[in-house]
C-alpha atoms as a PDB file:
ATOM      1  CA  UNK A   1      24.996 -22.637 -22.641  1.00  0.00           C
ATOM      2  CA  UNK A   2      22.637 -19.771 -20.965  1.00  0.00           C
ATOM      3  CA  UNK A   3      22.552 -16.373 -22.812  1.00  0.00           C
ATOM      4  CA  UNK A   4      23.712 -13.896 -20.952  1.00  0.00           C
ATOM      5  CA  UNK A   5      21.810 -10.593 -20.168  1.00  0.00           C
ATOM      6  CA  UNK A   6      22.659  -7.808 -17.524  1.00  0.00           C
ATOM      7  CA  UNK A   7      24.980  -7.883 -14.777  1.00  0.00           C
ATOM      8  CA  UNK A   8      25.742 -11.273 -15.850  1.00  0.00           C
ATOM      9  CA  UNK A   9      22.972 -13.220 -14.536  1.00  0.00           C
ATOM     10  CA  UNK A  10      21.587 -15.914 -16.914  1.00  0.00           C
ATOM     11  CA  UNK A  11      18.025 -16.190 -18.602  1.00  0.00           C
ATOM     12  CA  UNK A  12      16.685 -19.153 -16.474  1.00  0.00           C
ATOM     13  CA  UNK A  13      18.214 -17.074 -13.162  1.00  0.00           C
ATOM     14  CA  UNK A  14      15.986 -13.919 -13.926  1.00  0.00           C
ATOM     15  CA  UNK A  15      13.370 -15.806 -15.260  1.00  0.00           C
ATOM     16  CA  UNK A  16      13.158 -17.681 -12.345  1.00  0.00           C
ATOM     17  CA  UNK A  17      13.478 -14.309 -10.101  1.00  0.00           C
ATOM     18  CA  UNK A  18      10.999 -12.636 -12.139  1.00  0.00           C
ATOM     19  CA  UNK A  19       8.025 -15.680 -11.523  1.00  0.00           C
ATOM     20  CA  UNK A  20       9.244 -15.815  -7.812  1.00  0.00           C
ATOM     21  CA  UNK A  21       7.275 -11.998  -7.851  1.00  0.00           C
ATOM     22  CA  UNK A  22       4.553 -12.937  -9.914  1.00  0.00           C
ATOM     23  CA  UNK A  23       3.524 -15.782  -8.062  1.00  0.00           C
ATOM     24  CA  UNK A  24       4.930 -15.080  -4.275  1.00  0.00           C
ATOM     25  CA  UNK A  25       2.218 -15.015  -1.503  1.00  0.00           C
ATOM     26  CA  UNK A  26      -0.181 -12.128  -1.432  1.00  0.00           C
ATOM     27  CA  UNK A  27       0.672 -11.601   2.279  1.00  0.00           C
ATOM     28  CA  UNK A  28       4.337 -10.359   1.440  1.00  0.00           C
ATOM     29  CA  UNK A  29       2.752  -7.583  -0.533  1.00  0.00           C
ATOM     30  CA  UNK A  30       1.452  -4.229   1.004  1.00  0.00           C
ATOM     31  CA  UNK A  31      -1.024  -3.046  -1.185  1.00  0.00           C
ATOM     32  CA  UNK A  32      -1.859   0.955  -1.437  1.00  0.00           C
ATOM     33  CA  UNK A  33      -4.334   1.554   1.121  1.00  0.00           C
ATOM     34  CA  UNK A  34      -2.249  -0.254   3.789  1.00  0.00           C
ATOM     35  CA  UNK A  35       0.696   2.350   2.550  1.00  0.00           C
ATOM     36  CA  UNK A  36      -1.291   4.988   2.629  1.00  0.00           C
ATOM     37  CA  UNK A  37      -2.460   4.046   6.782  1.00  0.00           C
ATOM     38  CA  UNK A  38       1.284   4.093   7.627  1.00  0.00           C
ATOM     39  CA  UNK A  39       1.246   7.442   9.064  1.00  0.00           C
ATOM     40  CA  UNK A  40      -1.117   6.085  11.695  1.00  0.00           C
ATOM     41  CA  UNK A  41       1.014   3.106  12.905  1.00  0.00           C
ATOM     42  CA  UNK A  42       4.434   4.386  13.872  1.00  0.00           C
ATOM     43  CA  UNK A  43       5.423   0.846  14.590  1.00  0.00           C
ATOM     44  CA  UNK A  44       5.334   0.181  10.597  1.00  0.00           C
ATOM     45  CA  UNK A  45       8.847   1.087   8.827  1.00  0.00           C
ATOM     46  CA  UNK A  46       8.247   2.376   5.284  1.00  0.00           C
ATOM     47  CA  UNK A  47      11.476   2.003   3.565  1.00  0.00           C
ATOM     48  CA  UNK A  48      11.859   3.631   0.408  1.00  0.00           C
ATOM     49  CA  UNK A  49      14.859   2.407  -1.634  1.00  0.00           C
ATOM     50  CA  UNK A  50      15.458   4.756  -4.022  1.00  0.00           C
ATOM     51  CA  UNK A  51      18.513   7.014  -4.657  1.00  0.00           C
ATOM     52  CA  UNK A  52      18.506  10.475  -3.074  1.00  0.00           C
ATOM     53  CA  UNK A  53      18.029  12.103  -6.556  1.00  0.00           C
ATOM     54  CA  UNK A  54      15.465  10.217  -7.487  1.00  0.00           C
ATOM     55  CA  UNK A  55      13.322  11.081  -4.170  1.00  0.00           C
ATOM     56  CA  UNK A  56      14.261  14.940  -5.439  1.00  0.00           C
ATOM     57  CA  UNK A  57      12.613  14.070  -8.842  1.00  0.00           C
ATOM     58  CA  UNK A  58       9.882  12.413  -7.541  1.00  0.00           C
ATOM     59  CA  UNK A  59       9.134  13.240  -4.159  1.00  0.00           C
ATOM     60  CA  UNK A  60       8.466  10.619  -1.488  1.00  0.00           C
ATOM     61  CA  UNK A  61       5.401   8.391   0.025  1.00  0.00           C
ATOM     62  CA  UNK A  62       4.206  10.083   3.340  1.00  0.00           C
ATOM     63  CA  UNK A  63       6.180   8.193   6.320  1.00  0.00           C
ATOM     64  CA  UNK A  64       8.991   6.660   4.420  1.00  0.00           C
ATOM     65  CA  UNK A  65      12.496   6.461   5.315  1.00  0.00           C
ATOM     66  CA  UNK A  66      14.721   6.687   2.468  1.00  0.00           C
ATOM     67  CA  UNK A  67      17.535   3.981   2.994  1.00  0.00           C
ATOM     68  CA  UNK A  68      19.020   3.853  -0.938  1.00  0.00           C
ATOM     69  CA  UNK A  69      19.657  -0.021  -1.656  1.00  0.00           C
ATOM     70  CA  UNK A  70      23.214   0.043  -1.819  1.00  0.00           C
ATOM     71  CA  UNK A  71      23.316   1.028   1.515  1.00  0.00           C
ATOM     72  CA  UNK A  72      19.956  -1.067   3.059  1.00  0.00           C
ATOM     73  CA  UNK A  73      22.338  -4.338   3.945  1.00  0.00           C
ATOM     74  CA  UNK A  74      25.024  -2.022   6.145  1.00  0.00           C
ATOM     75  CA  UNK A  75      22.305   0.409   7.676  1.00  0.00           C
ATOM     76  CA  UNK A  76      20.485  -2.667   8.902  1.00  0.00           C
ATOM     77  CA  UNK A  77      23.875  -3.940  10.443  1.00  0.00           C
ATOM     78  CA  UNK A  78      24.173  -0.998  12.099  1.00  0.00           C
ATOM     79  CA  UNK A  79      23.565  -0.565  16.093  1.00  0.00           C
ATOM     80  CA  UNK A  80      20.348   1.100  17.017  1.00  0.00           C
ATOM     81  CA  UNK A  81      22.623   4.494  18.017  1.00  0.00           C
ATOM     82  CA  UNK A  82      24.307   5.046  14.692  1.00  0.00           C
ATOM     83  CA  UNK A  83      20.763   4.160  12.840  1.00  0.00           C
ATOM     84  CA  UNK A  84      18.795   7.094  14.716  1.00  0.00           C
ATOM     85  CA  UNK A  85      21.673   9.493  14.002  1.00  0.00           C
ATOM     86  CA  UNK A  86      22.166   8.423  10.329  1.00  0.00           C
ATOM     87  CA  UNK A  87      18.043   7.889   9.861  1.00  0.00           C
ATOM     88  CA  UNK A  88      16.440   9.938  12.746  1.00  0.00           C
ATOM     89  CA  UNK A  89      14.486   6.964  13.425  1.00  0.00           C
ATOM     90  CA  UNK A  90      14.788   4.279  16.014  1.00  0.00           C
ATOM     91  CA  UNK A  91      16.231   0.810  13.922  1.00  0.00           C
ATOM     92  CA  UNK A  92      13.463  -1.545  13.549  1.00  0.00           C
ATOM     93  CA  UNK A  93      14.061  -4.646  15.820  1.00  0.00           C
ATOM     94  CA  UNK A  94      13.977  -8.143  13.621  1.00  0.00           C
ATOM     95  CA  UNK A  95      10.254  -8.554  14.090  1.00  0.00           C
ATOM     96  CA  UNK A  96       9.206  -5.289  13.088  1.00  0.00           C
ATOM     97  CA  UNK A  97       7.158  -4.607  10.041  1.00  0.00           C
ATOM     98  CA  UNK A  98       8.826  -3.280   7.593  1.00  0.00           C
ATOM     99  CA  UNK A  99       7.616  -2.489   3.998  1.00  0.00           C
ATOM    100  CA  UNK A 100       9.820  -2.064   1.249  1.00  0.00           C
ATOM    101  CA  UNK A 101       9.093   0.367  -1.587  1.00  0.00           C
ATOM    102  CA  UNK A 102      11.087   1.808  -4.685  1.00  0.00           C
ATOM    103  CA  UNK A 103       9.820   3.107  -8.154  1.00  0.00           C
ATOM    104  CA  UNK A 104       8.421   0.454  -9.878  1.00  0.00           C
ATOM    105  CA  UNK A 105       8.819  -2.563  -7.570  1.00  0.00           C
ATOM    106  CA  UNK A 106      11.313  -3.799  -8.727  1.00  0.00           C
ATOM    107  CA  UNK A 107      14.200  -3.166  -6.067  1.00  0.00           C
ATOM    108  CA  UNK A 108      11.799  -4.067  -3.261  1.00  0.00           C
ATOM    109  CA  UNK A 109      12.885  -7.697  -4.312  1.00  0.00           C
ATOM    110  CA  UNK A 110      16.008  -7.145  -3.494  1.00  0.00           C
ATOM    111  CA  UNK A 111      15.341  -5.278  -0.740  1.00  0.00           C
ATOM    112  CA  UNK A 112      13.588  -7.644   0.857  1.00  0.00           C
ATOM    113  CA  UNK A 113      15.949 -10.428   0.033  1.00  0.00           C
ATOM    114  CA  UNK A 114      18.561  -8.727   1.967  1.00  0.00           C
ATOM    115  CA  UNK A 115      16.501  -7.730   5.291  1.00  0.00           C
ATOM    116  CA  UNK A 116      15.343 -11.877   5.684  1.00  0.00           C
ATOM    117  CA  UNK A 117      18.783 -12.587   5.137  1.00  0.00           C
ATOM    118  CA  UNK A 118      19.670 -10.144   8.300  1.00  0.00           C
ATOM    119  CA  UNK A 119      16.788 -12.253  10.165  1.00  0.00           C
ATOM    120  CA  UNK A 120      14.036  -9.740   9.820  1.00  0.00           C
ATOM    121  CA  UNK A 121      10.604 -11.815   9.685  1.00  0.00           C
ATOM    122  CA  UNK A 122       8.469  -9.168   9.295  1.00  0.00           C
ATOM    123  CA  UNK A 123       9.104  -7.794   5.785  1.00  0.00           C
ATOM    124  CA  UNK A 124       6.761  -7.170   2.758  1.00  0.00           C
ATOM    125  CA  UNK A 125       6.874  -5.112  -0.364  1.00  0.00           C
ATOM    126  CA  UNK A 126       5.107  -2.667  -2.593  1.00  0.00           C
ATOM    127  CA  UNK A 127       5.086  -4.147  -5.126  1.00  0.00           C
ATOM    128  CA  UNK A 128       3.213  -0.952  -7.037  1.00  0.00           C
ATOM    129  CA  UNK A 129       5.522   1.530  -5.317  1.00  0.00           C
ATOM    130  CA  UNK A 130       6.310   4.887  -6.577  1.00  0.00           C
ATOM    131  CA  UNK A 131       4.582   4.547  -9.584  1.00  0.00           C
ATOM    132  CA  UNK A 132       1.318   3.385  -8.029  1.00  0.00           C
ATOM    133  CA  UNK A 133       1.263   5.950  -5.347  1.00  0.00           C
ATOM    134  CA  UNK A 134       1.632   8.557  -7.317  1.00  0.00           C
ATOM    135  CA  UNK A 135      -0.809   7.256  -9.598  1.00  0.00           C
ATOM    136  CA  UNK A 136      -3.265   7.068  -7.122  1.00  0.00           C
ATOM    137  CA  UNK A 137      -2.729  10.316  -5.749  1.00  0.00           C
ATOM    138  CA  UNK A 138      -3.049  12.216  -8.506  1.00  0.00           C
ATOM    139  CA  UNK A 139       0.673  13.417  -8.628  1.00  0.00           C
END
């Protein structure tokens, strides 16, 4: 019998999800200076998945688009219309880069998990996110 913890999920599942971002290839993971370069490559999609409030709280990275994470697996469903007038962005096509940030790095997992799902090849995370950034900048 597994012991349960949040949301239901057992130990060994979140364990296991846990190592898979310890020990996942370096290449999925944006690191801060490529974050920071975003604003010079407008073919990069930052996607920031934190809730609205939070962004108010906070503030945001330069560049991002906030998509909140409950809504990340219908926005990329949408058609390329509906995403520019929801986003003010053109949708990224399935190859596109597109790095995933959040607050601690922690819903860039899922995040991510959802877009290669969708068939988007090009996706990696922040894995120091918010916290980093901010960090970093001195905020």
């Amino acid at each position: 019998m597994y012991l349960s913890v949040r949301a239901g999920k057992s130990v060994p599942y979140r364990l296991a999800y846990q190592l898979n971002a310890i020990f996942r290839p370096l290449c999925n993971m944006a690191t801060y200076e490529q974050v920071k370069d975003v604003p010079n490559h407008s073919e990069i999609y930052l996607i920031d998945v934190r809730q609205k409030e939070e962004l108010q709280q906070t503030g945001i990275i330069p560049a991002s688009l906030n998509i909140p994470l409950p809504e990340l697996d219908k926005a990329l469903c949408m058609d390329s219309k509906d995403f520019k007038s929801r986003y003010g962005r053109d949708k990224p096509g399935k190859d596109s880069k597109i790095i995933f940030s959040c607050r601690s790095g922690k819903r860039v997992l899922e995040a991510e998990k959802i877009a290669k799902a969708q068939g988007f090849t090009n996706v990696v995370i922040y894995k120091g996110s918010w916290l980093e950034w901010a960090q970093k900048e001195g905020l």
